[in-house]
Each structure stands twice: as C-alpha cells, then as structure tokens.
N, C-alpha and C. Protein backbone atom coordinates (compact mmCIF):
# COMPACT_ATOMS: atom_id res chain seq x y z
N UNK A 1 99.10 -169.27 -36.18
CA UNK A 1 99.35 -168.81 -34.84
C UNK A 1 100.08 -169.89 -34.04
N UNK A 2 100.68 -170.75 -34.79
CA UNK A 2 101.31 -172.19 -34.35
C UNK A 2 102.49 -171.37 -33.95
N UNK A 3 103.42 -170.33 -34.02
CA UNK A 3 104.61 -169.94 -34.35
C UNK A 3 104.78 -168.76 -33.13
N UNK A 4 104.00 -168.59 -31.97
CA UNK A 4 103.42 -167.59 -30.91
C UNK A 4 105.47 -167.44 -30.02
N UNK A 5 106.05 -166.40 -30.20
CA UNK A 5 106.82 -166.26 -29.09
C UNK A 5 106.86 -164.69 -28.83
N UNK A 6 107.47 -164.29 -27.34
CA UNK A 6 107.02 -163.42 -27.25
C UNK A 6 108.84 -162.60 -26.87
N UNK A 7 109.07 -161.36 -27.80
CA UNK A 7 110.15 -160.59 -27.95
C UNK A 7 111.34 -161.41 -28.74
N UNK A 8 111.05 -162.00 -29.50
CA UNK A 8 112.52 -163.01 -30.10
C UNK A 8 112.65 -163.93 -29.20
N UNK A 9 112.47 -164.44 -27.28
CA UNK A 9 112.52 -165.17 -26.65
C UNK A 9 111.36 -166.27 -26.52
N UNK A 10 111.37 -167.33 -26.63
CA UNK A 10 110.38 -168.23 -26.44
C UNK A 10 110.21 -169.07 -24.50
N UNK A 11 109.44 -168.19 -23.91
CA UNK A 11 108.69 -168.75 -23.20
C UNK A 11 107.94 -170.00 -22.93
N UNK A 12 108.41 -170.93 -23.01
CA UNK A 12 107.34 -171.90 -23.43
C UNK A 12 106.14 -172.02 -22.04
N UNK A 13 106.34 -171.63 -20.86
CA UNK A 13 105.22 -171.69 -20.27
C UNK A 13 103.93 -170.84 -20.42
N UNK A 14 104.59 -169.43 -20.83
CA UNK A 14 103.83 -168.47 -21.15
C UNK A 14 103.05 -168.39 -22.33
N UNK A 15 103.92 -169.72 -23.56
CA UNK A 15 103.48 -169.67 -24.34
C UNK A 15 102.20 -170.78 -24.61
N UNK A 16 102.65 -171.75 -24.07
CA UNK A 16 101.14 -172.81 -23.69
C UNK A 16 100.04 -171.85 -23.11
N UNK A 17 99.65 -171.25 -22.31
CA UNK A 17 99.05 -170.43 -21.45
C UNK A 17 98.33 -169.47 -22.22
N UNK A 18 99.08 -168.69 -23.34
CA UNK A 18 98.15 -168.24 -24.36
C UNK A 18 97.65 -169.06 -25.27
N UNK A 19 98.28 -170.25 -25.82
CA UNK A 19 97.83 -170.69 -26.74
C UNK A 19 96.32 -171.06 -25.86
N UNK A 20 96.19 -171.59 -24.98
CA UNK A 20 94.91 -172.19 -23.83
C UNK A 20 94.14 -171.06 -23.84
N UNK A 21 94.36 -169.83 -23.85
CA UNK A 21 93.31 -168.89 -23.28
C UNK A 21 93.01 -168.50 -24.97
N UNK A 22 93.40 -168.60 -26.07
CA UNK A 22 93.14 -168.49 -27.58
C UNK A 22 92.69 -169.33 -28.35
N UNK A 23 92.47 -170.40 -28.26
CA UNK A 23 92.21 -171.66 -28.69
C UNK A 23 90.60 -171.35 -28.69
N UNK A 24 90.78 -172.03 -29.63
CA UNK A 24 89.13 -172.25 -30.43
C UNK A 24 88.39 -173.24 -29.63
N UNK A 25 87.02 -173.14 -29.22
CA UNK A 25 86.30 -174.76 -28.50
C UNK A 25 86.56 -175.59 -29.23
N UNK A 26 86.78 -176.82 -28.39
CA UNK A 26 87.01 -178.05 -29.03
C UNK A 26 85.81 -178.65 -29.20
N UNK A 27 84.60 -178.39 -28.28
CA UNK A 27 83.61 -179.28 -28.30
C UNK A 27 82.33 -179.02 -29.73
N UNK A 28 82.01 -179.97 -30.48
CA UNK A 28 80.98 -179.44 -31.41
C UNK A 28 79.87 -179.01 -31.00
N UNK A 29 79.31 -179.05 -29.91
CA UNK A 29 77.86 -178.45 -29.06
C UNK A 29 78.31 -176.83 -29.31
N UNK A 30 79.68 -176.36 -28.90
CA UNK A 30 79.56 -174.70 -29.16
C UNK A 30 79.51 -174.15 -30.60
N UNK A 31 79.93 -175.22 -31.85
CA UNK A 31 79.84 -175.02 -33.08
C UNK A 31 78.44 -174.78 -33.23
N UNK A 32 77.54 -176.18 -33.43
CA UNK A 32 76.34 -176.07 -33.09
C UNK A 32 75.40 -174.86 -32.68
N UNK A 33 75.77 -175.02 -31.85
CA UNK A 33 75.15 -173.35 -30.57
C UNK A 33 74.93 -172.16 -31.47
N UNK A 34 76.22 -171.82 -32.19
CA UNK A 34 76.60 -170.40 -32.40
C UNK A 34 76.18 -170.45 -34.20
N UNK A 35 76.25 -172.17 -34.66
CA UNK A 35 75.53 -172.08 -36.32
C UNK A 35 74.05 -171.64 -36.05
N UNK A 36 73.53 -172.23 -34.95
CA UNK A 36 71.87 -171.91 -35.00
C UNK A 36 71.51 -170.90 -34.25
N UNK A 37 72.60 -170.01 -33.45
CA UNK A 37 71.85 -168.80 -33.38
C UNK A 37 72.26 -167.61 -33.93
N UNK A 38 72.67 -168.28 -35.63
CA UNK A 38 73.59 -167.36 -36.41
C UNK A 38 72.55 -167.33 -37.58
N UNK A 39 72.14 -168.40 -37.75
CA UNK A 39 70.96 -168.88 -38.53
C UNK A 39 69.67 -168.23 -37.76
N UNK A 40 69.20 -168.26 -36.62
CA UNK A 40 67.71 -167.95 -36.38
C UNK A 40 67.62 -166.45 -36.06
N UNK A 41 68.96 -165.74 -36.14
CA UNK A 41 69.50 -164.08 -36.47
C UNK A 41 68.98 -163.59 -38.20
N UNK A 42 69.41 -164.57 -38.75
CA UNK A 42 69.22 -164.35 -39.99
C UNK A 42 67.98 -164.53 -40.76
N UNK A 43 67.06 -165.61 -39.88
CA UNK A 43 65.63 -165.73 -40.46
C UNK A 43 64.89 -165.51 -39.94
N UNK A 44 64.95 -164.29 -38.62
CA UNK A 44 63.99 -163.64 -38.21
C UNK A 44 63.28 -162.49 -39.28
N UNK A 45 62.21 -162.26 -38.55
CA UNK A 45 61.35 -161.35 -40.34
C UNK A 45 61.89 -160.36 -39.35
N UNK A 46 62.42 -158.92 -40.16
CA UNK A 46 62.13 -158.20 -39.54
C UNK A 46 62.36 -156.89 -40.73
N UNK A 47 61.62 -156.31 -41.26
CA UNK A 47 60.92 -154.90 -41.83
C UNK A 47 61.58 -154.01 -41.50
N UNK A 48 62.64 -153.32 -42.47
CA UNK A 48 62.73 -152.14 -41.80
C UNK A 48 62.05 -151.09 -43.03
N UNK A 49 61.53 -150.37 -42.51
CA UNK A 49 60.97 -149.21 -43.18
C UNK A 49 61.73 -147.90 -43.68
N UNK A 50 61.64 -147.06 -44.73
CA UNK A 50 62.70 -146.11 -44.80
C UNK A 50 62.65 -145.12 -43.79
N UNK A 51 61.46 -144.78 -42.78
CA UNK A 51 61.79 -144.08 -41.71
C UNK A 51 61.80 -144.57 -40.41
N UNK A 52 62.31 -145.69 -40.46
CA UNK A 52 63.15 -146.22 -39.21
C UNK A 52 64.80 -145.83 -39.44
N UNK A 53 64.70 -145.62 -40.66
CA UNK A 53 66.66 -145.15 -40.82
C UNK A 53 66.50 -143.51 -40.63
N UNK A 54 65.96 -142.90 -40.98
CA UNK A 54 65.27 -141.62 -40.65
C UNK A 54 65.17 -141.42 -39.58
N UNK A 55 64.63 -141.84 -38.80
CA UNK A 55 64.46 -141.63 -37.03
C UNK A 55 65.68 -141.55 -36.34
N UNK A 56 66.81 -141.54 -36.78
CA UNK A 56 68.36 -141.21 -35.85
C UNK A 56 68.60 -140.24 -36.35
N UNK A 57 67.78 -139.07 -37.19
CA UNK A 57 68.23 -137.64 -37.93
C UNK A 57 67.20 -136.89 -37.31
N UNK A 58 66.06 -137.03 -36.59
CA UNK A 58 65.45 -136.52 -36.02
C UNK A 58 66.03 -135.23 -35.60
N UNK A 59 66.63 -135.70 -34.29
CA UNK A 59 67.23 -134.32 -33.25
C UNK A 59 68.46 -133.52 -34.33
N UNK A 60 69.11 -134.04 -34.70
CA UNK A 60 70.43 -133.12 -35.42
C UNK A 60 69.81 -132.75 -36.63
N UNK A 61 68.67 -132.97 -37.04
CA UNK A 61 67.64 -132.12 -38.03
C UNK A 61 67.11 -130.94 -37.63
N UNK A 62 66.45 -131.03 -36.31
CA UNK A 62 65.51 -130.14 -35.53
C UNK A 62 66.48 -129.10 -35.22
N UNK A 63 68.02 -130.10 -34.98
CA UNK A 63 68.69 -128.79 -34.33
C UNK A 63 69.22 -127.59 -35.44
N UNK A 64 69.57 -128.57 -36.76
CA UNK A 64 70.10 -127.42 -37.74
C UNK A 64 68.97 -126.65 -38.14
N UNK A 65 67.75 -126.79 -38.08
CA UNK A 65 66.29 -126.34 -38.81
C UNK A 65 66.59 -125.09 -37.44
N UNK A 66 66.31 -125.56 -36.18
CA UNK A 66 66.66 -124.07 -35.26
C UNK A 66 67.73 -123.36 -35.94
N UNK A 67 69.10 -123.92 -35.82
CA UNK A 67 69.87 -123.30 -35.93
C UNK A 67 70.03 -122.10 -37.35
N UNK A 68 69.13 -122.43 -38.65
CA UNK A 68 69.11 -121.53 -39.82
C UNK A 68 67.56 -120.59 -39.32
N UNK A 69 66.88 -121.04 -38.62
CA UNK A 69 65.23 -120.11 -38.07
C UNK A 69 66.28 -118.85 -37.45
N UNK A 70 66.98 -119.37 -36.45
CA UNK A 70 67.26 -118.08 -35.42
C UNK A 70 68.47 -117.44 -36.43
N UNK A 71 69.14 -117.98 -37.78
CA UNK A 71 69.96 -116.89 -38.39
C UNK A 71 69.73 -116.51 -39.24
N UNK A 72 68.03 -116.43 -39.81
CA UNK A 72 67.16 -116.03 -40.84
C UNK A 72 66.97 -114.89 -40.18
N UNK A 73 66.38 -115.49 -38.88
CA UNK A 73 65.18 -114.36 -38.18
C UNK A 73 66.46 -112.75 -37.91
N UNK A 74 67.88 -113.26 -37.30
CA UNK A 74 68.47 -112.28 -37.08
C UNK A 74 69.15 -111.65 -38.31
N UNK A 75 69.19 -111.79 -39.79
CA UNK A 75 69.51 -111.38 -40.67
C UNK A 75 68.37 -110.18 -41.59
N UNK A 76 67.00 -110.66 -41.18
CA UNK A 76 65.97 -110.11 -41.41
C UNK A 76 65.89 -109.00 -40.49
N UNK A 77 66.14 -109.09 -39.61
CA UNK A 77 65.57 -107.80 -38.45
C UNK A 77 66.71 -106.85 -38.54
N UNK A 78 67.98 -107.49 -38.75
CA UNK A 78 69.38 -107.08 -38.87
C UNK A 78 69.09 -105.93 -40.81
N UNK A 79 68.63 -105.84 -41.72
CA UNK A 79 68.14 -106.18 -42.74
C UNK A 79 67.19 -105.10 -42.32
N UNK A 80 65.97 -105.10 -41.66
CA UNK A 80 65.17 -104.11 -41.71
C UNK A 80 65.89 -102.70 -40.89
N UNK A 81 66.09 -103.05 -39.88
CA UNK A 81 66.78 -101.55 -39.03
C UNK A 81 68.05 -100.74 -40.10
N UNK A 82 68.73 -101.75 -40.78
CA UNK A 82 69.32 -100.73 -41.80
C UNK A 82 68.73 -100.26 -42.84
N UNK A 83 67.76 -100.68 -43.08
CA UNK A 83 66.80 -99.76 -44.33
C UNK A 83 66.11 -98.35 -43.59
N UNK A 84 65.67 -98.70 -42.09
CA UNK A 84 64.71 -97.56 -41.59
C UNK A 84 66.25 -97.01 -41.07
N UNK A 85 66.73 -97.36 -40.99
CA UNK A 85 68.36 -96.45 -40.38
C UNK A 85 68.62 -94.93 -41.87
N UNK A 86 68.69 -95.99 -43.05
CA UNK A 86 68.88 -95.06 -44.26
C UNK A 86 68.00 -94.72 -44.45
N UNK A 87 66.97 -94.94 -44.33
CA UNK A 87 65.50 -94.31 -44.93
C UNK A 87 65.26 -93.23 -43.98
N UNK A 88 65.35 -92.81 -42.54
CA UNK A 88 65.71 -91.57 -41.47
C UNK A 88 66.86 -90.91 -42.56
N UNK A 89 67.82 -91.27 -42.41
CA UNK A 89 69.13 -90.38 -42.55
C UNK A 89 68.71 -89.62 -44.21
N UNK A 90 68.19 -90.54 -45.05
CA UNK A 90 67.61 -89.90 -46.04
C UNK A 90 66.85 -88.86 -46.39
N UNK A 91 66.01 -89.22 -45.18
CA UNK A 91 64.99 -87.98 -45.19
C UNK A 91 64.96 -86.89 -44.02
N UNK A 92 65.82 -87.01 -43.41
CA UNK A 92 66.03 -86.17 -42.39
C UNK A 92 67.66 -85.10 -42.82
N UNK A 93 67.83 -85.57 -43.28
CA UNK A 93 69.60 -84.57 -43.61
C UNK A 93 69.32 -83.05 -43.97
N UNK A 94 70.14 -82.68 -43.13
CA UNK A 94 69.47 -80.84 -43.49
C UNK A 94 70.63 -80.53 -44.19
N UNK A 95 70.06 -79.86 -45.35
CA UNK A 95 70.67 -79.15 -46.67
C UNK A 95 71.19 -77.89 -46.10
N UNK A 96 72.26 -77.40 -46.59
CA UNK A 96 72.52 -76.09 -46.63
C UNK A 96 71.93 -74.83 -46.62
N UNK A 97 72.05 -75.29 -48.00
CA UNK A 97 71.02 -74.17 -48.51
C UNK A 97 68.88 -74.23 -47.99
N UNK A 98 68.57 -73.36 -48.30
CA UNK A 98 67.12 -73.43 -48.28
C UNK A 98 66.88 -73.84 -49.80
N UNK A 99 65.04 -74.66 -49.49
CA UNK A 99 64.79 -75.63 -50.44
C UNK A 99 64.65 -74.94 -51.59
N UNK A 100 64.04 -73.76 -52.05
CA UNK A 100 63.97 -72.85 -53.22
C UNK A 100 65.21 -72.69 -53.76
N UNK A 101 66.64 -72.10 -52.95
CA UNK A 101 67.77 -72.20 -54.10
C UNK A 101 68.44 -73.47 -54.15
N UNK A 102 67.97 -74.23 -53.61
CA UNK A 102 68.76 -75.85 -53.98
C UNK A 102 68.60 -76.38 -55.12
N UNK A 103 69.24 -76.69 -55.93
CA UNK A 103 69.28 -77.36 -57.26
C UNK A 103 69.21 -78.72 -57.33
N UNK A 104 67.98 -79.19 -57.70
CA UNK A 104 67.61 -80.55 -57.47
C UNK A 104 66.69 -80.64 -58.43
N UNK A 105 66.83 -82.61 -58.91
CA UNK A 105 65.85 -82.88 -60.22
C UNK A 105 64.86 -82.78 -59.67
N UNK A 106 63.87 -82.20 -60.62
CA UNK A 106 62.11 -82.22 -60.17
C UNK A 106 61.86 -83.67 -60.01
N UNK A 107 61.16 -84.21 -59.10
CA UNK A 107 60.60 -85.42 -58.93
C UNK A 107 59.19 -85.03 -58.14
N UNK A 108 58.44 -85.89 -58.18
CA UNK A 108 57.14 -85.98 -58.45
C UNK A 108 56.92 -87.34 -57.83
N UNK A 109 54.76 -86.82 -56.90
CA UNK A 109 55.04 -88.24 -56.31
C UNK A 109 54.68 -88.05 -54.62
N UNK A 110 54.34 -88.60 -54.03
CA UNK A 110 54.41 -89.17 -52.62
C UNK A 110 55.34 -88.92 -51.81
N UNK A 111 56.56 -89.30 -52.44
CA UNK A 111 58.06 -89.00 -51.73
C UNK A 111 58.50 -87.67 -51.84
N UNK A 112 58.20 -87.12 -53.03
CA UNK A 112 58.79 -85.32 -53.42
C UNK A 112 57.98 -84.57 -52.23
N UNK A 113 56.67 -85.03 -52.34
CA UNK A 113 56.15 -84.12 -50.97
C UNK A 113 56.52 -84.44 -49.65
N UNK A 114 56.82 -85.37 -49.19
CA UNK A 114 57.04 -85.72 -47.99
C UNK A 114 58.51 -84.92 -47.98
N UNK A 115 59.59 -85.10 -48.83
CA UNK A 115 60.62 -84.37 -48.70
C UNK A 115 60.48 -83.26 -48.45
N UNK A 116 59.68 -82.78 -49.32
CA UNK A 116 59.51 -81.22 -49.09
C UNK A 116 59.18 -80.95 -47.59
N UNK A 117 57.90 -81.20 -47.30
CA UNK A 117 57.48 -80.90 -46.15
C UNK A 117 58.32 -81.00 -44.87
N UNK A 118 59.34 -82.16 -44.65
CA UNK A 118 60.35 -82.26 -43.92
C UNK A 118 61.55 -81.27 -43.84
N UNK A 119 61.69 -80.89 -45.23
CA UNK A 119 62.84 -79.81 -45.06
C UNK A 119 62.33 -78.70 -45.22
N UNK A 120 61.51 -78.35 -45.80
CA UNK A 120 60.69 -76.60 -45.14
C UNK A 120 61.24 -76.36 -44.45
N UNK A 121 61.85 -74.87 -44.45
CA UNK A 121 62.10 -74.25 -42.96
C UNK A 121 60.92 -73.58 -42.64
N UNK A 122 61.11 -73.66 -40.69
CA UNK A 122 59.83 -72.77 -40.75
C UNK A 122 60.03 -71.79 -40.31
C-alpha cells in the first residue's frame, strides 16, 4: 500500500493524509492490548450445547409446523365434503325407470337396502 495514488494523478497531500488515517499503531501497548484480549476471547470456557444452536429454529419451526397443521386440516375437511358430496349424489339420483324394471346387478347388504328404500316410489 506504499504505491497509494488516486486516478493516475498523485496528490501528494491527499496522499500523506490517507496514508495517516490507514496506518497501523505504532505504539506496542495497542499490540499488546489486542494479543491479550484476543487470547482471554479464546480461553474463556464456554459450552455450547447442541440446543443452543437449535434455539434460532425455534420460531421458523413453529411457523412451518402451523403452516402444514392449517394445510392438513384444510385438505382433510376439503377431502371429507367431497366424499359426502358423492356419497348424496350417489344415493339420491333418480332413475328413470322404476326400481322393478331397472336392470341392475343384485347386490346384497346394508347399502342394497338403503338404496332401495331411497328410490322406492311412493
């Protein structure tokens, strides 16, 4: 940094003036100073535990853990109303014909009667 000019022109007042405000301490007391509190940085005890590195994931944890709860919860409810949506339209659709000449597999069961009974005419 011996070689400091500024635009291809050499300043020399401007250039003393930085070299002064860049310059390293001259005095060994600030060497000193900054070895031993570079050193008593370094041999302080200090423990870190694996959930002290853990503890800055806290909140942006909590928030993605909300953020998949509330798009579970609306995929599920989203998820049930179309089953009872088809499960109505299933059992509610009125046939043409009446249930005696309709041609349909025999099924048997819980559900065959409930069908029935729904589409009975009365």
């Amino acid at each position: 940094m011996s070689d400091l000019t500024l635009h291809g022109e050499g300043d020399e007042q401007i250039t003393r003036g930085l070299r002064q405000v860049y310059a390293a301490p001259t005095g060994d007391d600030y060497w000193r100073g900054l070895q031993a509190r570079i050193l008593s940085r370094l041999t302080e005890p200090k423990t870190i535990a694996w959930w002290d590195e853990l503890d800055r994931w806290v909140r942006p944890a909590l928030v993605a853990a909300a953020i998949l709860l509330l798009a579970t919860s609306v995929a599920i409810i989203r998820s049930y109303q179309a089953e009872r949506e088809f499960a109505y339209e299933a059992m509610l659709t009125p046939t043409n014909l009446p249930v005696e000449t309709a041609v349909r597999p025999m099924r048997t069961g819980p559900e065959a009667a409930f069908r029935y009974l729904m589409t009975k005419p009365r």
